[in-house]
Protein backbone atom coordinates (compact mmCIF):
# COMPACT_ATOMS: atom_id res chain seq x y z
CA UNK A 1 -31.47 -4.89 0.94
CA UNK A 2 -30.55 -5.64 -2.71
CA UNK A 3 -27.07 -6.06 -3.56
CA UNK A 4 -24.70 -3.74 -5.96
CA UNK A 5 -23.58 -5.85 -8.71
CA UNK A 6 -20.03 -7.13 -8.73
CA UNK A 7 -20.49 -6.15 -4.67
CA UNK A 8 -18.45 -9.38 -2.60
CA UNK A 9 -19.34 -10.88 0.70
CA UNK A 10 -18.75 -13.56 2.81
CA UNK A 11 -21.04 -16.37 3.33
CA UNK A 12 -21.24 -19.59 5.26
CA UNK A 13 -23.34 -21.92 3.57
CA UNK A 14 -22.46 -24.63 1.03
CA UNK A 15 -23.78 -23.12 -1.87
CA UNK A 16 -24.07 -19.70 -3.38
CA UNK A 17 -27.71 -17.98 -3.33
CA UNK A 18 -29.81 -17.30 -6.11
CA UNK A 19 -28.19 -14.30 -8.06
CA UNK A 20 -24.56 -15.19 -6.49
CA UNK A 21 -21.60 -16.81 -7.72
CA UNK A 22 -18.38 -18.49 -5.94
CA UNK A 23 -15.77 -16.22 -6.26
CA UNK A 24 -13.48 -19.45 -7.57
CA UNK A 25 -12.01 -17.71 -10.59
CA UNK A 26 -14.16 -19.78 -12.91
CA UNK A 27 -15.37 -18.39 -16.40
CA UNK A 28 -18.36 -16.93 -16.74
CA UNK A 29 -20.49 -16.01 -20.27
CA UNK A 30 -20.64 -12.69 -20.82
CA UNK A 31 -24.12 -12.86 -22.50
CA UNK A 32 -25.48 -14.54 -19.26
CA UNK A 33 -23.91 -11.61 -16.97
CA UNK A 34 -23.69 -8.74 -19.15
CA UNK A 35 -23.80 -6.25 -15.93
CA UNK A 36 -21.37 -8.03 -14.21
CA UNK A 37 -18.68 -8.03 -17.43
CA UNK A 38 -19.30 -4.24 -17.60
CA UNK A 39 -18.16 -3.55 -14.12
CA UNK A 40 -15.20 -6.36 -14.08
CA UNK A 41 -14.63 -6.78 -17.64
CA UNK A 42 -11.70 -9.38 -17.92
CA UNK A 43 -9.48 -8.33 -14.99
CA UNK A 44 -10.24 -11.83 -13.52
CA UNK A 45 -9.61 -13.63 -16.89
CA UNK A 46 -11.63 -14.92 -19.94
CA UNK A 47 -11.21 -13.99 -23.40
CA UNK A 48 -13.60 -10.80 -23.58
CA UNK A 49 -15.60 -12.32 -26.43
CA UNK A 50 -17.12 -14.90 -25.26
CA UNK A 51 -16.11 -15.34 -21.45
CA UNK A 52 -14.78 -12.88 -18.14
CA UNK A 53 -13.43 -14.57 -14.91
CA UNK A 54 -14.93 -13.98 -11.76
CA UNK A 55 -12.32 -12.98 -9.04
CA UNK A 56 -10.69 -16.48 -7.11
CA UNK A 57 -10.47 -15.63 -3.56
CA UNK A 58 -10.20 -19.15 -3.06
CA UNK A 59 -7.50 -19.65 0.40
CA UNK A 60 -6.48 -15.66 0.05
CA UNK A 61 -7.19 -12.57 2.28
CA UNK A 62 -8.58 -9.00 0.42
CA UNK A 63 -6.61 -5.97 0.61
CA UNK A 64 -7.68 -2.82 -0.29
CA UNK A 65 -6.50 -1.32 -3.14
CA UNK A 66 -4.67 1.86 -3.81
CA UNK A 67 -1.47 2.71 -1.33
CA UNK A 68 -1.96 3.68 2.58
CA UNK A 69 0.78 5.74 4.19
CA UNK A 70 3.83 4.11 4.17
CA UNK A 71 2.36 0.72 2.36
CA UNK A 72 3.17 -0.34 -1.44
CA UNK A 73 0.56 0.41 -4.02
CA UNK A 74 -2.09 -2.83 -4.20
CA UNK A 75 -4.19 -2.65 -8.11
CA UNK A 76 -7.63 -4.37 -9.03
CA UNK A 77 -6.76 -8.27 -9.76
CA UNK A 78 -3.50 -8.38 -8.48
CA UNK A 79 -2.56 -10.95 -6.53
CA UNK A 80 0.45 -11.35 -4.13
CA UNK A 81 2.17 -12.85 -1.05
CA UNK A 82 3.09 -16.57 -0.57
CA UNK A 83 1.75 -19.50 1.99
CA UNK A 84 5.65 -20.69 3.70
CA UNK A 85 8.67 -19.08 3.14
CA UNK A 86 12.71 -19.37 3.28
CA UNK A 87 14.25 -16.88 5.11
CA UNK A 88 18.40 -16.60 3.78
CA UNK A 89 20.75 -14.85 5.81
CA UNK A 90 20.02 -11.54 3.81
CA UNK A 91 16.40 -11.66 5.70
CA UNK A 92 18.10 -11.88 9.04
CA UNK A 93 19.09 -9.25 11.64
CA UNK A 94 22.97 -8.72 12.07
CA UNK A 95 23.86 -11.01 15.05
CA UNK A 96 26.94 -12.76 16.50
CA UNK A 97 27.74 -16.31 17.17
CA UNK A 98 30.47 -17.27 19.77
CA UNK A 99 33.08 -19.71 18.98
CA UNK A 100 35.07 -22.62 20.82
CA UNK A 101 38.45 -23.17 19.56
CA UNK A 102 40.53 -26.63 21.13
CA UNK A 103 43.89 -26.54 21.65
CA UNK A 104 43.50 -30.41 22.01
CA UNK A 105 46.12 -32.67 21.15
CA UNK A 106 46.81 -34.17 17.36
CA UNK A 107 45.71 -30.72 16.27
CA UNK A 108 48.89 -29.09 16.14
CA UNK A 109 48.23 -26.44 14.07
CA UNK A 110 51.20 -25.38 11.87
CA UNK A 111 52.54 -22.80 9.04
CA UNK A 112 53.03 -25.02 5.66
CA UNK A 113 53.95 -23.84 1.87
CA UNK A 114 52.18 -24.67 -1.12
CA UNK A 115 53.84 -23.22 -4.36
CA UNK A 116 55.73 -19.67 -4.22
CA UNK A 117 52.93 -17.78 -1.96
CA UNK A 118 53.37 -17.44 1.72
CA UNK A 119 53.14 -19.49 4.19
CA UNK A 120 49.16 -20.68 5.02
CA UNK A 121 48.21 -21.98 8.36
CA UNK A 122 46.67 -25.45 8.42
CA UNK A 123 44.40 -27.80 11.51
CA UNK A 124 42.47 -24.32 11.15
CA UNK A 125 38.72 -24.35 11.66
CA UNK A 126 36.30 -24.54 8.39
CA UNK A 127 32.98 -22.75 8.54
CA UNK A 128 30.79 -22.37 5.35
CA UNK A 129 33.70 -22.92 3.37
CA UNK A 130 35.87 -19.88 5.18
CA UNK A 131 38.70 -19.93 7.90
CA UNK A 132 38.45 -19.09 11.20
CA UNK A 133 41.33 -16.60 12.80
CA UNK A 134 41.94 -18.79 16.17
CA UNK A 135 45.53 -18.91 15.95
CA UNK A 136 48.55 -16.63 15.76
CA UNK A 137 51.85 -17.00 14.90
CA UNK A 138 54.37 -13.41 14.21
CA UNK A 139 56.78 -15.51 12.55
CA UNK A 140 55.19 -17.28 9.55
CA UNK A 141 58.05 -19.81 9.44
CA UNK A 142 57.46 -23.22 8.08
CA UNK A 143 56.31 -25.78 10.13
CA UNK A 144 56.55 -23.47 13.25
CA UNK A 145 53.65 -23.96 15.92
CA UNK A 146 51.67 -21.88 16.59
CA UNK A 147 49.98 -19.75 20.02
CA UNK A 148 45.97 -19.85 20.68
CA UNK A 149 44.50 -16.43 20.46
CA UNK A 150 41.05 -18.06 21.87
CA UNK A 151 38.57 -21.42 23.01
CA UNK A 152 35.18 -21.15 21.51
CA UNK A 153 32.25 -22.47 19.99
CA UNK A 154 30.09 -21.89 16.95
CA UNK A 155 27.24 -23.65 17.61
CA UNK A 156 25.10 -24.71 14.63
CA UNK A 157 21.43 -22.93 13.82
CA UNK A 158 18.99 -22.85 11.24
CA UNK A 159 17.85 -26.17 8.67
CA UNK A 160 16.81 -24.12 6.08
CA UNK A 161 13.07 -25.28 5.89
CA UNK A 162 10.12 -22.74 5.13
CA UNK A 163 7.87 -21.92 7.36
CA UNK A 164 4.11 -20.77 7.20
CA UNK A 165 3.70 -17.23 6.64
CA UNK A 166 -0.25 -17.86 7.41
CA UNK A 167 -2.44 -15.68 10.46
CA UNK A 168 -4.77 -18.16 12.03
CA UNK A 169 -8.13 -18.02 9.99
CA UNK A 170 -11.79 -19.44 9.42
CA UNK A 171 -12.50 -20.49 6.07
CA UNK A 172 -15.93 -19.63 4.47
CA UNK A 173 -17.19 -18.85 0.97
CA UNK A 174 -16.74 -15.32 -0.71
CA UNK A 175 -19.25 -14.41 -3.12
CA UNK A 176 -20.02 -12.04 -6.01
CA UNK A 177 -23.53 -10.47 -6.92
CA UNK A 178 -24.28 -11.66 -10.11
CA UNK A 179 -28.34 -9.68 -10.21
CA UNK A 180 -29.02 -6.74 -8.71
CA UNK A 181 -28.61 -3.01 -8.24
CA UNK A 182 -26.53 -1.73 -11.21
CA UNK A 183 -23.93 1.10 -9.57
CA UNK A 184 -23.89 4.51 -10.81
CA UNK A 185 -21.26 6.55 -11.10
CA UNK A 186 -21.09 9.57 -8.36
C-alpha cells in the first residue's frame, strides 16, 4: 500500500524509510518536496521561499483537530500542554484544615494599643501572614486577658514543587511521507 503524502505514522526503527522523513521539525527545501510544501505549506515553519518545516512530534502526543463535544477547539500546528506543573491554591478544591490553639503558659495573650485605633490582640497565631480568631475577649480593655474560644491544629501541606503531568508512554519515531500518492480533494 503506497502512502498519501504528508500522511504520518509511527515507526520503530532507527531510521526513517526511503520516501520518509522524521517528523523532528527540521527544514526541509521546498524544491526537493514540492508535494509535500503544497499540502503543509509553512504551518510547521520555514520561510516559504526557500524552506517549509516538517511537523516536530518529537516527546508530544497528536490530537485531533477541530472541537469534540464539550472539548476546546485544537487547529493544524498548534501546539499545547506542558510536561510538570504547579498547582496554586486557585487549582485546588475548597477544603478545611483543623486547627490547635495552646493555652500554654508564657503565651498570655492580651489586648494592647498602638496609636489612636482600638485595641489589637497580641500572642495571636500567624498563618500566611493573617490572624487566627482563637481568642475572645467582650471587653477590649488594655492589657486585659483574655478566654480561649478553642485548641487546634493547622497542620502544614503542600511544598510547592511541580509535578509530571505525563501518562505512562513508549517512545518510537513518527514519520511523514515525503513520495507517494498525491491526495485529491473529495
Amino acid at each position: 500500500m503506497y502512502p498519501y503524502v504528508g500522511e504520518i505514522r509511527l515507526f520503530s526503527g532507527t531510521f526513517a524509510p526511503a520516501g520518509w522523513s522524521f517528523c523532528d521539525g527540521s527544514l526541509q527545501l521546498i524544491a526537493q518536496y514540492e508535494a509535500l510544501y503544497t499540502l503543509i505549506g509553512t504551518s510547521y515553519g520555514g520561510n516559504g521561499v526557500r524552506t517549509f518545516g516538517l511537523p516536530d512530534l518529537r516527546g508530544r502526543v497528536i490530537i485531533g483537530q477541530g472541537a469534540g463535544p464539550g472539548l476546546t477547539p485544537r487547529t493544524i500546528a498548534a501546539t499545547g500542554g506542558v510536561s510538570a506543573v504547579v498547582l496554586g491554591v486557585e487549582n485546588l478544591p475548597a477544603h478545611s484544615h483543623t486547627v490547635t490553639v495552646s493555652n500554654q503558659e508564657g503565651i498570655s495573650p492580651r489586648f494592647q494599643k498602638s496609636g489612636s485605633g482600638d485595641p489589637v490582640l497580641t500572642n495571636m497565631a500567624t498563618i500566611s501572614g493573617g490572624t487566627v480568631a482563637a481568642y475572645t475577649d467582650k471587653t477590649k480593655a488594655l492589657n486585659s486577658p483574655v478566654q480561649m474560644l478553642a485548641e487546634g491544629t493547622i497542620d502544614s501541606s503542600g511544598e510547592g514543587k511541580g509535578h509530571s503531568n505525563l501518562m505512562p508512554g513508549l517512545g518510537l519515531h513518527y514519520i511523514i511521507a515525503t513520495t507517494g500518492i498525491f491526495p485529491s480533494h473529495p
